[in-house]
N, C-alpha and C. Protein backbone atom coordinates (compact mmCIF):
# COMPACT_ATOMS: atom_id res chain seq x y z
N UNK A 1 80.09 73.64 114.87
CA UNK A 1 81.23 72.97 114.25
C UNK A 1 82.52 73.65 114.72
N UNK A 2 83.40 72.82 115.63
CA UNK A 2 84.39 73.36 115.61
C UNK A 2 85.59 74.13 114.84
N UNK A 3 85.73 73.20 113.59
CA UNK A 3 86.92 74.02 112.76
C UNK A 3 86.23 75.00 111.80
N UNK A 4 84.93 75.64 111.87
CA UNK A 4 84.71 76.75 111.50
C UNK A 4 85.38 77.28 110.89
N UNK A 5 85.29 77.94 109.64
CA UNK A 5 86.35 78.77 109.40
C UNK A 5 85.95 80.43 109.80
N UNK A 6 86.16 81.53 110.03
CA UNK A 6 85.73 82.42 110.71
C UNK A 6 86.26 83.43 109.48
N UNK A 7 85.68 84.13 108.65
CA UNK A 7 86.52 84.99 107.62
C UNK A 7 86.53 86.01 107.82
N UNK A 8 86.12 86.57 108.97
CA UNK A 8 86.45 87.88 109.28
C UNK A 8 87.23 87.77 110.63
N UNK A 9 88.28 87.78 110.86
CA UNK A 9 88.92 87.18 112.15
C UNK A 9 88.89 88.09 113.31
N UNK A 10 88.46 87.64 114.24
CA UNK A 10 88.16 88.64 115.35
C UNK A 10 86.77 89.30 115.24
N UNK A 11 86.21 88.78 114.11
CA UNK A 11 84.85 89.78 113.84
C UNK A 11 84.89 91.03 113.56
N UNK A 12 85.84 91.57 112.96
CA UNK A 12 86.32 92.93 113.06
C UNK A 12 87.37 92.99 112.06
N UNK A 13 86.81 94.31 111.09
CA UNK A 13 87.77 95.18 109.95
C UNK A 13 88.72 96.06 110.47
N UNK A 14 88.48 96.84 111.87
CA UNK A 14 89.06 97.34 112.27
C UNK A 14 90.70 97.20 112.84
N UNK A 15 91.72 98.39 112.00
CA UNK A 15 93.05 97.91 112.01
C UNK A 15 93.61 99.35 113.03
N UNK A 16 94.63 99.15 113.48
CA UNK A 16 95.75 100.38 114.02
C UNK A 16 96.00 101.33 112.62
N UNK A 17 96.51 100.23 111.73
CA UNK A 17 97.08 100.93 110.28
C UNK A 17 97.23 100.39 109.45
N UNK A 18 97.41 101.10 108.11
CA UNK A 18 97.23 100.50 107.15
C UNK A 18 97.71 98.78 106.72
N UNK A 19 98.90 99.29 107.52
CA UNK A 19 99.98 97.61 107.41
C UNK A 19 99.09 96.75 108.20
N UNK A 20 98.66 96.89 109.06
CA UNK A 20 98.02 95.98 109.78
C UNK A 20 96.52 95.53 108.68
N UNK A 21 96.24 96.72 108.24
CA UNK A 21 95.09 96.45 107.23
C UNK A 21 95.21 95.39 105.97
N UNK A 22 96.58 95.87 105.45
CA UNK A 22 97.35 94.81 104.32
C UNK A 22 97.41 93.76 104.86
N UNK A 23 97.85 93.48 106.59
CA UNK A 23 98.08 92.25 106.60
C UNK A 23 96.34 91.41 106.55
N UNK A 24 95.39 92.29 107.24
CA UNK A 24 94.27 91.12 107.79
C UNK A 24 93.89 90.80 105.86
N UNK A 25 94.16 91.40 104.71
CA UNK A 25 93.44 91.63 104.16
C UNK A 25 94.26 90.50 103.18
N UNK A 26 95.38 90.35 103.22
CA UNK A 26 95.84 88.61 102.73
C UNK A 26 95.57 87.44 103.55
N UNK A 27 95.94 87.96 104.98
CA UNK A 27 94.49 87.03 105.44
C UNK A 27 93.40 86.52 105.16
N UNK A 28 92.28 87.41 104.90
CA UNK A 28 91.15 87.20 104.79
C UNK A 28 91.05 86.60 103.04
N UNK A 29 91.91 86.73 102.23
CA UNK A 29 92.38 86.39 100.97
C UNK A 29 92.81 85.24 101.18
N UNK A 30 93.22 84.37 101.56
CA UNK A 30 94.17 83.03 102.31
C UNK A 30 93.00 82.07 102.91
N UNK A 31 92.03 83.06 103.81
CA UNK A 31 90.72 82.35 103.96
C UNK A 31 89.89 81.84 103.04
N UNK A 32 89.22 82.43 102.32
CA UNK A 32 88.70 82.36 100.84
C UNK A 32 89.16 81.04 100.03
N UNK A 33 90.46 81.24 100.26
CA UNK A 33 90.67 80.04 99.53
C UNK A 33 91.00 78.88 100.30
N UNK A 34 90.90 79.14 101.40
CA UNK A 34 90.41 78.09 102.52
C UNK A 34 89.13 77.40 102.65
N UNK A 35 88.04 78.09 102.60
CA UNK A 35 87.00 77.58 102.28
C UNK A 35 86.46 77.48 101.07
N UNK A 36 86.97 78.18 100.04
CA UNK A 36 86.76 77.56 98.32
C UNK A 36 86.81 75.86 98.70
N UNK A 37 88.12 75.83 98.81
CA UNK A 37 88.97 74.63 98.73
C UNK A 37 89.31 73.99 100.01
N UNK A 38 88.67 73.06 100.90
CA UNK A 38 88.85 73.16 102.61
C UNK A 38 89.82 71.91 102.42
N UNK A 39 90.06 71.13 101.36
CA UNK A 39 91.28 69.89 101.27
C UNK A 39 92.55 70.37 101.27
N UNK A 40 93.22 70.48 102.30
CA UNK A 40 94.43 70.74 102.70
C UNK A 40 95.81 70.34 101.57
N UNK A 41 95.27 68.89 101.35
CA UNK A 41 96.24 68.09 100.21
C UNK A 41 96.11 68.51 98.80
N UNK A 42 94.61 68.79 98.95
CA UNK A 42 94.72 69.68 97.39
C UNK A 42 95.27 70.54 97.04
N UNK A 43 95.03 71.66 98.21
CA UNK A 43 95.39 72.80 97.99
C UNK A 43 97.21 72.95 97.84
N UNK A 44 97.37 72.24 98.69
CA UNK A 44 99.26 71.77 98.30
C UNK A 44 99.23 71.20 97.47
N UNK A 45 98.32 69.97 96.35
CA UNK A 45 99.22 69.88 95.39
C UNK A 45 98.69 71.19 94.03
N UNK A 46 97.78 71.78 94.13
CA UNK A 46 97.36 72.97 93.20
C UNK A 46 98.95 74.19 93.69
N UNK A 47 99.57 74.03 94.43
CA UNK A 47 99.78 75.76 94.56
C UNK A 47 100.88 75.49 93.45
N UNK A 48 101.56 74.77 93.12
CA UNK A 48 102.91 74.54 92.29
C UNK A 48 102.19 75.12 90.77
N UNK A 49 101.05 74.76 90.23
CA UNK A 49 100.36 75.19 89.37
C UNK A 49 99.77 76.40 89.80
N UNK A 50 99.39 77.16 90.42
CA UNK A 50 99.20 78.82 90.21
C UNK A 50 100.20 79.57 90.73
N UNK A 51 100.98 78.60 91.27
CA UNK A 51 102.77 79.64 91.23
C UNK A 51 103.26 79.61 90.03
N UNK A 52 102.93 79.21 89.33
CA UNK A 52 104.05 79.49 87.90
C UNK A 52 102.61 79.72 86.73
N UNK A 53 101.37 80.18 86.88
CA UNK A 53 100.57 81.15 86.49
C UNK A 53 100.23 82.51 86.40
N UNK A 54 100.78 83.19 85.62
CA UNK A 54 100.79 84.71 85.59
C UNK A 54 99.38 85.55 85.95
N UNK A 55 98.70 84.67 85.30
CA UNK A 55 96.88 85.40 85.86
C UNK A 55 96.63 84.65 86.82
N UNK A 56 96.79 83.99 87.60
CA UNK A 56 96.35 83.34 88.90
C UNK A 56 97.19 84.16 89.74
N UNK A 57 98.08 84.68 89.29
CA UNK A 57 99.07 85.25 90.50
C UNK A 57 98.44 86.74 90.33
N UNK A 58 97.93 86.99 89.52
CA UNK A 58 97.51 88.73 89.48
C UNK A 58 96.20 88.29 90.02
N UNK A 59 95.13 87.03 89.73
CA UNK A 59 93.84 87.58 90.71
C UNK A 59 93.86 87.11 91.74
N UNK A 60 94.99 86.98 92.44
CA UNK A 60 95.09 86.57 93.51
C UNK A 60 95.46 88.00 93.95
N UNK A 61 96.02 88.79 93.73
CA UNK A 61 96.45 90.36 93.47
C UNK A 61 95.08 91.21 93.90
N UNK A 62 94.43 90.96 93.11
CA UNK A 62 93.51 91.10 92.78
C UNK A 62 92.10 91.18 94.12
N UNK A 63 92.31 89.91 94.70
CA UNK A 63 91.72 89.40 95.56
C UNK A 63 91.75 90.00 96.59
N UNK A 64 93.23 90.24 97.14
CA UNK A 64 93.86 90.88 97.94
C UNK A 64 93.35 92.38 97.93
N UNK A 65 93.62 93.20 96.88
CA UNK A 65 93.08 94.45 97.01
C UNK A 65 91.55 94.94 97.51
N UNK A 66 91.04 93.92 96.55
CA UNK A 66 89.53 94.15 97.26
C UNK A 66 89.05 94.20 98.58
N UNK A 67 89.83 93.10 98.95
CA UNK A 67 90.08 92.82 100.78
C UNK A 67 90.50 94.13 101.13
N UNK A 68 91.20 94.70 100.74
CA UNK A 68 92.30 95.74 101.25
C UNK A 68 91.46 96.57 101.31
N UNK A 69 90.68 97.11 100.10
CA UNK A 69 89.74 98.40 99.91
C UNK A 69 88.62 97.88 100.80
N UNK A 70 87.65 97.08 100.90
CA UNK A 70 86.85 96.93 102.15
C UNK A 70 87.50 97.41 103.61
N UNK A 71 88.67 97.03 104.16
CA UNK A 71 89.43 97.26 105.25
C UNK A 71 89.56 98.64 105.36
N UNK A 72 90.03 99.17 104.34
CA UNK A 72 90.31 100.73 104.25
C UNK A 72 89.70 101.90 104.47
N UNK A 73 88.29 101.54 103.93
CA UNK A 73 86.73 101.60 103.68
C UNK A 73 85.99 101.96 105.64
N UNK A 74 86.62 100.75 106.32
CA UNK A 74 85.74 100.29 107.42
C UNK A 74 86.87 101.02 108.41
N UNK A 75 87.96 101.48 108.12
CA UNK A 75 89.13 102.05 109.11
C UNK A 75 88.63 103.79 108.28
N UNK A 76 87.85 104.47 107.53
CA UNK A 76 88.12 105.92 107.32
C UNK A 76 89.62 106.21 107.34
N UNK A 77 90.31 104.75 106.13
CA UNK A 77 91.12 105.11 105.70
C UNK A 77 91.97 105.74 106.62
N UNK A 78 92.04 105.24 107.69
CA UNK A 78 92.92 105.41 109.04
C UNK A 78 93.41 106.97 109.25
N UNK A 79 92.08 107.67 108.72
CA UNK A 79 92.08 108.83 109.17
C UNK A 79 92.20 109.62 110.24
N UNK A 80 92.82 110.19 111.31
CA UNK A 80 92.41 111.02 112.67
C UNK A 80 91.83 111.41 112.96
């Protein structure tokens, strides 16, 4: 299938740094709810309703971190 969605992009956790880690890791958060939800039109008309949701906006927070701590996890915390 072509439009695949691929949720680990590049196949690989591996970042330069942390920022780069934050970024794949709303990425990979952005995916998720790409394939939760693969209706494009839905998902635009839902976002107006969990933008002005206080707990949808924290487990989306939420979401994100976990992503983040896996990434972090798989970089030794971009240790030297």
């Amino acid at each position: 299938m072509s439009d695949e969605i691929q949720l680990v992009p590049n196949d690989s956790l591996i970042t330069n740094t942390p920022e780069e880690g934050r970024q794949l890791a709303v990425k990979m958060a952005r995916l998720i709810i790409k394939i939760t939800q693969p209706d494009a039109a839905i998902r635009e008309r839902l976002r107006p309703i969990y933008a002005e949701d206080p707990a949808m906006l924290i487990a989306v927070g939420q979401t994100v971190a976990t992503e983040f701590a896996t990434i972090a996890a798989a970089n030794n915390y971009w240790k030297k």
